[in-house]
Protein backbone atom coordinates (compact mmCIF):
# COMPACT_ATOMS: atom_id res chain seq x y z
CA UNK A 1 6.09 1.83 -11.10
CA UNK A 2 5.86 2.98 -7.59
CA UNK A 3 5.23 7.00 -7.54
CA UNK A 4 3.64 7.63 -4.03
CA UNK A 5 3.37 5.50 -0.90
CA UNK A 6 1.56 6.74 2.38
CA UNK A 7 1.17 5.04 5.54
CA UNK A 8 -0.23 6.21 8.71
CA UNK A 9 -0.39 4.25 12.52
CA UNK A 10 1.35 0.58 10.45
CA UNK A 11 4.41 -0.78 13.49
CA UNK A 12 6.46 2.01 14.31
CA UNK A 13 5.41 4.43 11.90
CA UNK A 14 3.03 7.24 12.69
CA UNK A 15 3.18 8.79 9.32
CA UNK A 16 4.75 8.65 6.11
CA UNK A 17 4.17 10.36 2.99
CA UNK A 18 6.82 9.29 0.09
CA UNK A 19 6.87 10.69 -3.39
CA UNK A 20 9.19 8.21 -6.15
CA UNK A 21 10.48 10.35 -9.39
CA UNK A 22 11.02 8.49 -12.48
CA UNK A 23 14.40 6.43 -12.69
CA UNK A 24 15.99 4.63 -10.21
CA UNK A 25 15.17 4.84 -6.46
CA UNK A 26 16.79 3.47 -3.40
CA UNK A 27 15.69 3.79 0.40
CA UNK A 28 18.77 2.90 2.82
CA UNK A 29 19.74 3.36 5.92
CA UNK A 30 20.93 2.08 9.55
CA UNK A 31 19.88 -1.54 10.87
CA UNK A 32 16.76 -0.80 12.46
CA UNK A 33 15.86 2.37 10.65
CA UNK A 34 12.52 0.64 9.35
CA UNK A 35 13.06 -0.39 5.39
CA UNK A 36 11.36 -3.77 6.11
CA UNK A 37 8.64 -2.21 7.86
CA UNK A 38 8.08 -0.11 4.55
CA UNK A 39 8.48 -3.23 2.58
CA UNK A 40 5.61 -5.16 5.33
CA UNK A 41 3.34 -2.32 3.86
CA UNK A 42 3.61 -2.33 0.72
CA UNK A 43 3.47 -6.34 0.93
CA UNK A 44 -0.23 -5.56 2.85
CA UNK A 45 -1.25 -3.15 -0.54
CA UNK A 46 -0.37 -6.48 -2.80
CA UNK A 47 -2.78 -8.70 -0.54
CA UNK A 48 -1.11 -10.18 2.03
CA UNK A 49 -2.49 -11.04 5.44
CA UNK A 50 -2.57 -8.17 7.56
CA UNK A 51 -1.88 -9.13 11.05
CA UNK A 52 -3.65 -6.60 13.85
CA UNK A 53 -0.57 -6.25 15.70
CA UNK A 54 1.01 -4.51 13.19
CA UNK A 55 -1.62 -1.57 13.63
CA UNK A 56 0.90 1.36 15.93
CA UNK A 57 0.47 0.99 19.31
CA UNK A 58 -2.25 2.93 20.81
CA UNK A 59 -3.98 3.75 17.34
CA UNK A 60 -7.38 2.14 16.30
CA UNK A 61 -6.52 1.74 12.37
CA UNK A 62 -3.66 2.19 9.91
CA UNK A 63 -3.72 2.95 6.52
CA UNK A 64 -1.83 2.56 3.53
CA UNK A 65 -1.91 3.98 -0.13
CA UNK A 66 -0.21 3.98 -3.00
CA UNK A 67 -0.06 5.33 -6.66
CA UNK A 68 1.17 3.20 -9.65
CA UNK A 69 2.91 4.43 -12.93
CA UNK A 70 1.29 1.65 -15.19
CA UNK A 71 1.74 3.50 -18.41
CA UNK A 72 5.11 1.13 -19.21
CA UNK A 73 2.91 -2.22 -18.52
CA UNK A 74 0.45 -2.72 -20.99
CA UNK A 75 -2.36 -2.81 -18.32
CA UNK A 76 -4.47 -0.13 -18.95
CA UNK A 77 -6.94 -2.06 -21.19
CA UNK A 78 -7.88 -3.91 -18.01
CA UNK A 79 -8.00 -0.94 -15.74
CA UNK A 80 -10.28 0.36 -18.22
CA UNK A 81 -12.32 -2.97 -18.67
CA UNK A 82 -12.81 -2.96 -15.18
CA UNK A 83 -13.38 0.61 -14.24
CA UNK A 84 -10.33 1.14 -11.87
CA UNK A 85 -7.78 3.95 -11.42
CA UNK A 86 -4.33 3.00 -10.47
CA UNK A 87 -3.99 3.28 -6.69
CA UNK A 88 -4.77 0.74 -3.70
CA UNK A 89 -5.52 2.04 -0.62
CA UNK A 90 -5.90 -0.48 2.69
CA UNK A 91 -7.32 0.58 6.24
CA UNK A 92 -6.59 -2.31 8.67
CA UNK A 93 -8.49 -1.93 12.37
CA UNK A 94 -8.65 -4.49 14.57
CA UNK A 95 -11.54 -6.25 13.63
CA UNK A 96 -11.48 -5.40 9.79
CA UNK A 97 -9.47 -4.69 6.79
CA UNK A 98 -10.87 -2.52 3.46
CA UNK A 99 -8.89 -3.14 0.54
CA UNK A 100 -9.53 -0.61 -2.22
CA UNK A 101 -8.96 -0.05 -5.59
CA UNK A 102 -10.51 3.22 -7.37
CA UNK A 103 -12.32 4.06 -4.19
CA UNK A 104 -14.03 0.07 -5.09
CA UNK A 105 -14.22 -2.17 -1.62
CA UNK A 106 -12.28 -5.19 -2.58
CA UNK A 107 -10.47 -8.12 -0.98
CA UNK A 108 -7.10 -9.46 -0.38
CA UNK A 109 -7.64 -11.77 -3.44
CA UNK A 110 -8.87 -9.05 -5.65
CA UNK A 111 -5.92 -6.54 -4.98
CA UNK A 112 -3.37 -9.69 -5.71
CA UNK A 113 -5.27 -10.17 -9.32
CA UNK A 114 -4.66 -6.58 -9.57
């Protein structure tokens, strides 16, 4: 489960810090409000593409982390196995992306295993 997302300088968004409680959460709002650009993000953190326009205009990097809940998914024997925590964090700049999990340098590949 999703309990924190952060993104900084990703499209429109300058910064963004989001904390998810246990149970059921929803993020609405207005047509053009920027849910999809949320959902872009969190796409990048599960290793897809990144794209270097996506990086807010005028900044040299964005970056995006999140924390997972994994307890409910039977996947901490492999977390352990392999020596990670349980958050991804990605900085995108224009000429390079780091994917990380645990603080490890990864790639997009990697994080999708993940």
């Amino acid at each position: 489960m999703l309990r924190s997302l952060y993104i900084q300088n990703y499209a429109l968004i300058e910064k963004l810090d989001i904390s998810f409680e246990t149970g059921f959460s929803v993020i609405t709002g207005e047509t053009g409000a920027g849910k999809s650009i949320i959902l872009g993000a969190i796409g990048l953190l599960l290793g897809q593409r990144a794209d270097v326009k996506a990086i807010r205009h005028g900044a040299s990097k964005c970056i995006i982390e999140a924390r997972f809940d994994i307890s409910a998914y039977g996947m901490r024997p492999f977390f352990e196995e392999n020596e990670l925590e349980y958050d991804i964090k990605s900085d995108y700049c224009r000429n390079y992306c780091h994917c990380r999990c645990n603080w490890s340098t990864g790639n997009d590949a990697s994080i999708r295993t993940v």
